[in-house]
Protein backbone atom coordinates (compact mmCIF):
# COMPACT_ATOMS: atom_id res chain seq x y z
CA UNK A 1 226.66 -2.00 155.96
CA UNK A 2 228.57 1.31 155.76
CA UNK A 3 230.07 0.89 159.03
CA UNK A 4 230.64 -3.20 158.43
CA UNK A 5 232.73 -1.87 155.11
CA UNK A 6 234.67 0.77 157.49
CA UNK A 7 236.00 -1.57 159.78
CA UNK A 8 236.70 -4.10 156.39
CA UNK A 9 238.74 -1.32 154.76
CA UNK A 10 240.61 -0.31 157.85
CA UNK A 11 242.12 -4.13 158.07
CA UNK A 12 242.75 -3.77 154.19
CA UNK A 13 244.87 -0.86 153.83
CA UNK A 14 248.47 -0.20 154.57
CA UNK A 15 249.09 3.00 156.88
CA UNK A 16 251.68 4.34 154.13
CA UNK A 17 249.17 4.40 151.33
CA UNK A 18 245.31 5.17 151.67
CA UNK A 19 242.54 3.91 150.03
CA UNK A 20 240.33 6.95 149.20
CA UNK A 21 237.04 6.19 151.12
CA UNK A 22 234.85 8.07 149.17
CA UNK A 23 235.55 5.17 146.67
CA UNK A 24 235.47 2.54 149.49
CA UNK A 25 231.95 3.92 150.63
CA UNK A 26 230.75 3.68 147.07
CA UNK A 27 232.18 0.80 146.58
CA UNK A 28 230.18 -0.99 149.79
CA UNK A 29 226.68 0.53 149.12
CA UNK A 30 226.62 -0.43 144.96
CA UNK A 31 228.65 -4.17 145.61
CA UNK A 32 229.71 -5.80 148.78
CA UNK A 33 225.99 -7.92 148.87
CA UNK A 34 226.83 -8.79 145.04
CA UNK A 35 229.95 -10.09 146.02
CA UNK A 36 229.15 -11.88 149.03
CA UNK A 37 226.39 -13.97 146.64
CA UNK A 38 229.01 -14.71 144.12
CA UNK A 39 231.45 -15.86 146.87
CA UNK A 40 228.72 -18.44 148.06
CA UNK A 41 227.16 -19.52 144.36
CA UNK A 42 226.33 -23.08 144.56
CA UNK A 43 228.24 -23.73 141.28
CA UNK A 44 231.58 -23.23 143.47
CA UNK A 45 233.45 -26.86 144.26
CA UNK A 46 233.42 -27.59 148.04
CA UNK A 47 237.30 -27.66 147.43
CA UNK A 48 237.51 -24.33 146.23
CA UNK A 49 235.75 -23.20 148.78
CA UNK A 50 237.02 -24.45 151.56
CA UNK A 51 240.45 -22.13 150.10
CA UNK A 52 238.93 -18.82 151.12
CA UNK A 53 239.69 -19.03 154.42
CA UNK A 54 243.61 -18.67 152.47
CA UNK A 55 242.90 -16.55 149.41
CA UNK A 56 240.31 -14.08 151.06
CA UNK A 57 237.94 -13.35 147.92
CA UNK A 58 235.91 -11.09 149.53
CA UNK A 59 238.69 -8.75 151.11
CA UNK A 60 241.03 -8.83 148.20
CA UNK A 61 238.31 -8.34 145.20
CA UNK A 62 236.61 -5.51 147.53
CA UNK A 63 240.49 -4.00 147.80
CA UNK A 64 240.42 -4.52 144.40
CA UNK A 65 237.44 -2.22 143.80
CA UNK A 66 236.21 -4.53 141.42
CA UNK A 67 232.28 -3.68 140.60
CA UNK A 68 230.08 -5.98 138.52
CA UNK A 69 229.64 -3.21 136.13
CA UNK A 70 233.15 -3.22 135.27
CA UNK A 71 235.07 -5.09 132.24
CA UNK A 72 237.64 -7.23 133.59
CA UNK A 73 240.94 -9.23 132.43
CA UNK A 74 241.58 -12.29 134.54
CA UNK A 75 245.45 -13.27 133.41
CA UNK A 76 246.17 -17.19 133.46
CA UNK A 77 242.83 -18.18 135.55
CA UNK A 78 244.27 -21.40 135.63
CA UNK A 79 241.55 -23.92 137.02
CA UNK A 80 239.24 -20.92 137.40
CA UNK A 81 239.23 -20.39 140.93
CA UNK A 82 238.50 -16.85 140.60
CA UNK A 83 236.77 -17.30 137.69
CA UNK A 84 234.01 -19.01 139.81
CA UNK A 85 233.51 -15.80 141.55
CA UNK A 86 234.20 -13.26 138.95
CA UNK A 87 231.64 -14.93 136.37
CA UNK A 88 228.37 -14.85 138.36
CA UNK A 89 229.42 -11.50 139.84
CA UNK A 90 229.47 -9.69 136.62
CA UNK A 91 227.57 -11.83 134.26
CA UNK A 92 224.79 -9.28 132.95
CA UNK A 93 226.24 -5.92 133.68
CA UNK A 94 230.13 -6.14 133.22
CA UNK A 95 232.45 -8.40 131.12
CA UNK A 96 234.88 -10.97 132.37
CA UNK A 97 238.24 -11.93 129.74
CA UNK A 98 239.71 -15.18 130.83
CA UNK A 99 243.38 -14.55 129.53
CA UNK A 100 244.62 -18.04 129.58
CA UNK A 101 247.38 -19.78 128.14
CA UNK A 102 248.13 -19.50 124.02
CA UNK A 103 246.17 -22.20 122.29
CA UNK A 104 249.63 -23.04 120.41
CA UNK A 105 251.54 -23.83 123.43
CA UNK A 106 254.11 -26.12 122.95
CA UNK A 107 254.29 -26.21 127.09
CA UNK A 108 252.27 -29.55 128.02
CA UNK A 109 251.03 -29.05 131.62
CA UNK A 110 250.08 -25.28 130.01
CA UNK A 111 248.11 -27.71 127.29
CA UNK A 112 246.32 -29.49 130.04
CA UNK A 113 245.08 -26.83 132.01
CA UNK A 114 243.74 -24.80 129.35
CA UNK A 115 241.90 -27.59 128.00
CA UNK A 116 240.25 -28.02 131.49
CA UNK A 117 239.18 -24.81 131.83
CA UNK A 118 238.02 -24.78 128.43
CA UNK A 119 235.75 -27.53 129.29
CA UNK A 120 234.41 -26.11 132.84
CA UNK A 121 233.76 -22.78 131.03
CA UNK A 122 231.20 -24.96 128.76
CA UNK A 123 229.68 -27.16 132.28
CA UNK A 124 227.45 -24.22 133.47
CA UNK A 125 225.39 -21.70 132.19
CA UNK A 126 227.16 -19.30 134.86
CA UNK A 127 230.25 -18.95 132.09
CA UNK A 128 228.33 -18.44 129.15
CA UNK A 129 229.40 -14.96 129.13
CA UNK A 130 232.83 -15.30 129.75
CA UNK A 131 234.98 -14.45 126.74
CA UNK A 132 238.28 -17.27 126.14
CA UNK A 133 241.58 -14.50 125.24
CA UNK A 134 245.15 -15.56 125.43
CA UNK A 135 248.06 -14.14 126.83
CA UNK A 136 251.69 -14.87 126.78
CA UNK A 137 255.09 -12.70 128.34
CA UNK A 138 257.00 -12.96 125.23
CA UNK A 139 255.34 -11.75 122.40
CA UNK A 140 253.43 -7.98 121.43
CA UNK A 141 250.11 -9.99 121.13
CA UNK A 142 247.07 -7.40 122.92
CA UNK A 143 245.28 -8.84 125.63
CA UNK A 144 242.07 -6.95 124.73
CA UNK A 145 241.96 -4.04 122.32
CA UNK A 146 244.31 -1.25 123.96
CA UNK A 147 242.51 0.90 126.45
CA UNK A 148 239.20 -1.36 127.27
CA UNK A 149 239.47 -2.99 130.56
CA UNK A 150 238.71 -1.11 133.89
CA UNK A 151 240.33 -4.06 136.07
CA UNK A 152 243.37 -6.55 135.06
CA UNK A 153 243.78 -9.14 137.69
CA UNK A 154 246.66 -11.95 138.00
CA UNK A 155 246.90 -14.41 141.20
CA UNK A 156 250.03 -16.01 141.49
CA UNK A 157 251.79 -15.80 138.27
CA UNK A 158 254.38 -13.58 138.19
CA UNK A 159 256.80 -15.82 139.11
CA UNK A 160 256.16 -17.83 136.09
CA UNK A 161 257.03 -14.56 133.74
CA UNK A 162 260.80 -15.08 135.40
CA UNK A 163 261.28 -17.32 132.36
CA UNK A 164 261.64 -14.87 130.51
CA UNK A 165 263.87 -13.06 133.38
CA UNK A 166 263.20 -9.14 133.76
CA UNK A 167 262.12 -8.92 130.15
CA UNK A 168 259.17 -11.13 130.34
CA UNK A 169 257.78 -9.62 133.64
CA UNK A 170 258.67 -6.50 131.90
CA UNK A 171 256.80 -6.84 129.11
CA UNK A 172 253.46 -8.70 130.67
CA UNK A 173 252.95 -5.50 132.96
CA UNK A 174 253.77 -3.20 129.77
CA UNK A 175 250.59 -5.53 128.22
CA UNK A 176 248.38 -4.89 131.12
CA UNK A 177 249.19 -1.53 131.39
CA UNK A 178 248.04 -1.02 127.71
CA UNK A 179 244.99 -2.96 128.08
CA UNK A 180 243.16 -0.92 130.96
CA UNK A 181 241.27 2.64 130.28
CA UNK A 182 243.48 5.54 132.31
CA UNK A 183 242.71 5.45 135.86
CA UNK A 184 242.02 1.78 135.05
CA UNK A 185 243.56 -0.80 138.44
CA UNK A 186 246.05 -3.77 138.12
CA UNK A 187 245.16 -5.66 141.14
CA UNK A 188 248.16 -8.20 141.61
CA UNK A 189 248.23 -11.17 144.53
CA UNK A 190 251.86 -13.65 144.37
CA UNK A 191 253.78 -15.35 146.93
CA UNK A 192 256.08 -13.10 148.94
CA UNK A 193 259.97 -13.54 149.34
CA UNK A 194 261.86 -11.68 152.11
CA UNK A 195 263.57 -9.06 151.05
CA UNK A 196 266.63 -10.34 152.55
CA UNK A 197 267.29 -12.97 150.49
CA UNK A 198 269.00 -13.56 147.62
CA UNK A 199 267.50 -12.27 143.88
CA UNK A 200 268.69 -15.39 142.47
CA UNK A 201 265.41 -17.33 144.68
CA UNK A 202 262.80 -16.07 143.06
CA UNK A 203 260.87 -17.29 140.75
CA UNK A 204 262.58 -20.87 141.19
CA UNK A 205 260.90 -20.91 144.41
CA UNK A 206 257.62 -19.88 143.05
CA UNK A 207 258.28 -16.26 145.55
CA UNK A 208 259.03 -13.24 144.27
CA UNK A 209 260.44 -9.81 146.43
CA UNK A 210 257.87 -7.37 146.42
CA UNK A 211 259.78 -4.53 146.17
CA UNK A 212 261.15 -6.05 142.53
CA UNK A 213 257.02 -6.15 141.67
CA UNK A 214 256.31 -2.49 142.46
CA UNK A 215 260.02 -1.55 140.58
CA UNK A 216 258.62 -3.57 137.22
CA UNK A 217 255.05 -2.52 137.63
CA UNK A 218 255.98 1.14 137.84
CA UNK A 219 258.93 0.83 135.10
CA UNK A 220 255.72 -0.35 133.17
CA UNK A 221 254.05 3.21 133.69
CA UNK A 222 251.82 2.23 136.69
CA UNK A 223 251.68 3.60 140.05
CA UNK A 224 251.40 1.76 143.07
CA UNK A 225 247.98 2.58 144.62
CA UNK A 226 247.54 1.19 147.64
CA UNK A 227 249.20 -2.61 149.30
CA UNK A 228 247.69 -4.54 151.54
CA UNK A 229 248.57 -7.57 154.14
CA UNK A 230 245.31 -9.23 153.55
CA UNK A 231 246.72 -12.62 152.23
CA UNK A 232 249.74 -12.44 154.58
CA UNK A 233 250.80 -15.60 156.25
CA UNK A 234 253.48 -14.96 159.35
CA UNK A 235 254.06 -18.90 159.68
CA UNK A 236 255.30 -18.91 156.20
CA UNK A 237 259.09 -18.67 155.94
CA UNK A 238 259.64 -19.19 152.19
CA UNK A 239 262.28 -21.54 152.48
CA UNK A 240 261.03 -25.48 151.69
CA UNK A 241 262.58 -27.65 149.69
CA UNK A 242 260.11 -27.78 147.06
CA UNK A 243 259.78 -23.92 147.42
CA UNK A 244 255.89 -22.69 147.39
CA UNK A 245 254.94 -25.99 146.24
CA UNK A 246 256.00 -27.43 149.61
CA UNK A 247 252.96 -26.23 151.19
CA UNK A 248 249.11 -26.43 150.43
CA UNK A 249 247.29 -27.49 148.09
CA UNK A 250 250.59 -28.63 146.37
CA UNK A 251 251.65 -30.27 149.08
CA UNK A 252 255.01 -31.51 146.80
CA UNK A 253 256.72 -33.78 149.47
CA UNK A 254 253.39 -35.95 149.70
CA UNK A 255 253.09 -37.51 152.92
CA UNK A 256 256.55 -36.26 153.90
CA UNK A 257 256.00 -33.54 156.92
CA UNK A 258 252.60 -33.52 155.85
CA UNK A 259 251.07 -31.90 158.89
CA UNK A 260 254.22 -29.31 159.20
CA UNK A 261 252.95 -28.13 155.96
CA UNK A 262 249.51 -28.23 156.92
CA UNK A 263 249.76 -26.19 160.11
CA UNK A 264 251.73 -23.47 157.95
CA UNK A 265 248.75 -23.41 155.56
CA UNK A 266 249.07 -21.24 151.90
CA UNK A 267 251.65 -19.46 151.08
CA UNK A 268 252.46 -15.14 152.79
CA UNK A 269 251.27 -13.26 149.95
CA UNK A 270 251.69 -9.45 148.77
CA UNK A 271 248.51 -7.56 147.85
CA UNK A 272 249.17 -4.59 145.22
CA UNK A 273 246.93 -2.37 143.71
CA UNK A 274 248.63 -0.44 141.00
CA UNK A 275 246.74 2.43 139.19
CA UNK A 276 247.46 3.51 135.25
CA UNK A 277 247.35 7.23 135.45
CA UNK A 278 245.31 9.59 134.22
CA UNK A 279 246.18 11.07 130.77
């Protein structure tokens, strides 16, 4: 197991930052068999499944260093894809916040999708544990009480926080930040734009530059960890016509190109793993 994790780690981490292995060795001994169960739980949808071969649970919630013991913040679960894993994988020993959207929304498709999720949460035993939070990028509103989580995690949203322009991305990493313990991790995953292109395209496109992620991220007090090009995608050149929605599962053009889109697959992705320092 110890030398399966090596090898696992060595394809995780960026040369210019290192993962300490001394937590990645701890890490694999206490977790990696927990993680692999949760991964294959029977309570996961065939559809969601057949995803990981694009969203790579396994690598990016072991880069992650999330343990089962831990208390963590899931921000805007959305369906609950992760939430399928993260549920049964720390139901029992840690505790799992589904920070979804406000309950007031006035934002209709935001109104849908919580609703779902409310209702999957109550299908199966396996979410009986998870406790329903809100969280929103323009208002003070706490997560969690200040200081409690070990892990926040956010797939794929940061883009959305553009609404708000540099103030709302701004001020949801300021929220994260003050919801983790120090030395607690912000594990962010979000669709990559090159850095060569123009500021004005994210967002809009669903992409988002990762150098502007780290610079809000750190302006919020964290420090980047540790990045990794686990959910990278080469064939992905960030420039359809119905930006990141163009490709899979959105698949926004319909039949339209169809199998262009296909043989792209998901979305390139950044990896970050920021820590809050020590106080």
């Amino acid at each position: 197991m110890k030398n399966y994790f090596g090898r696992l780690v060595g394809l995780l981490i960026v040369a210019t930052v290192v993962w300490p292995q001394a937590m990645a060795g701890d890490f694999a001994q206490q977790t990696l068999h927990a993680l692999e169960q949760a991964i294959q739980s029977a309570h996961r949808s065939e559809k969601n499944k057949a995803r990981d071969k694009w969203r790579h649970p396994k690598e990016t919630l072991a880069f992650f260093g999330v343990k089962p013991t831990d208390t963590v913040v899931e921000i805007w679960p959305g369906g609950g894809w992760y939430t399928e894993i993260l549920a049964p994988y720390v139901k029992g020993q840690g505790t799992l916040y589904a920070a979804h959207f406000p309950s007031d929304t006035e934002v209709a498709y935001y109104q849908k999708v919580r609703a779902r999720f409310v209702e999957k949460m109550k299908s199966n035993p396996v979410y009986a544990e998870v406790r329903l939070v809100e969280f929103a990028y323009d208002n003070d509103k706490p997560i969690v009480p200040d200081g409690t989580a070990d892990v926040v995690l956010t797939f794929r949203n940061v883009h959305n926080w553009m609404r708000g322009g540099d103030a709302g991305v701004l001020n949801a990493f300021k929220k994260f930040y003050a919801a983790l313990k120090p030395g607690g991790v912000l594990g962010v995953v979000e669709h990559r734009l090159p850095e060569n292109r123009p500021d004005s395209d994210q967002g809009k496109t669903g992409y988002m530059k990762e150098s502007y992620v780290i610079r809000m991220a750190e302006k919020a007090g964290f420090k980047l960890e540790a990045k990794s090009e686990i959910n990278a995608n080469p064939k992905d050149t960030a420039d359809h016509p119905k930006g990141v929605w163009t490709l899979p599962p959105s698949l926004r053009l319909g039949e339209k190109d169809k199998a262009k889109y296909l043989a792209i697959g998901e979305s390139d992705r950044m990896t970050l793993r920021f820590v809050k320092p020590a106080q």
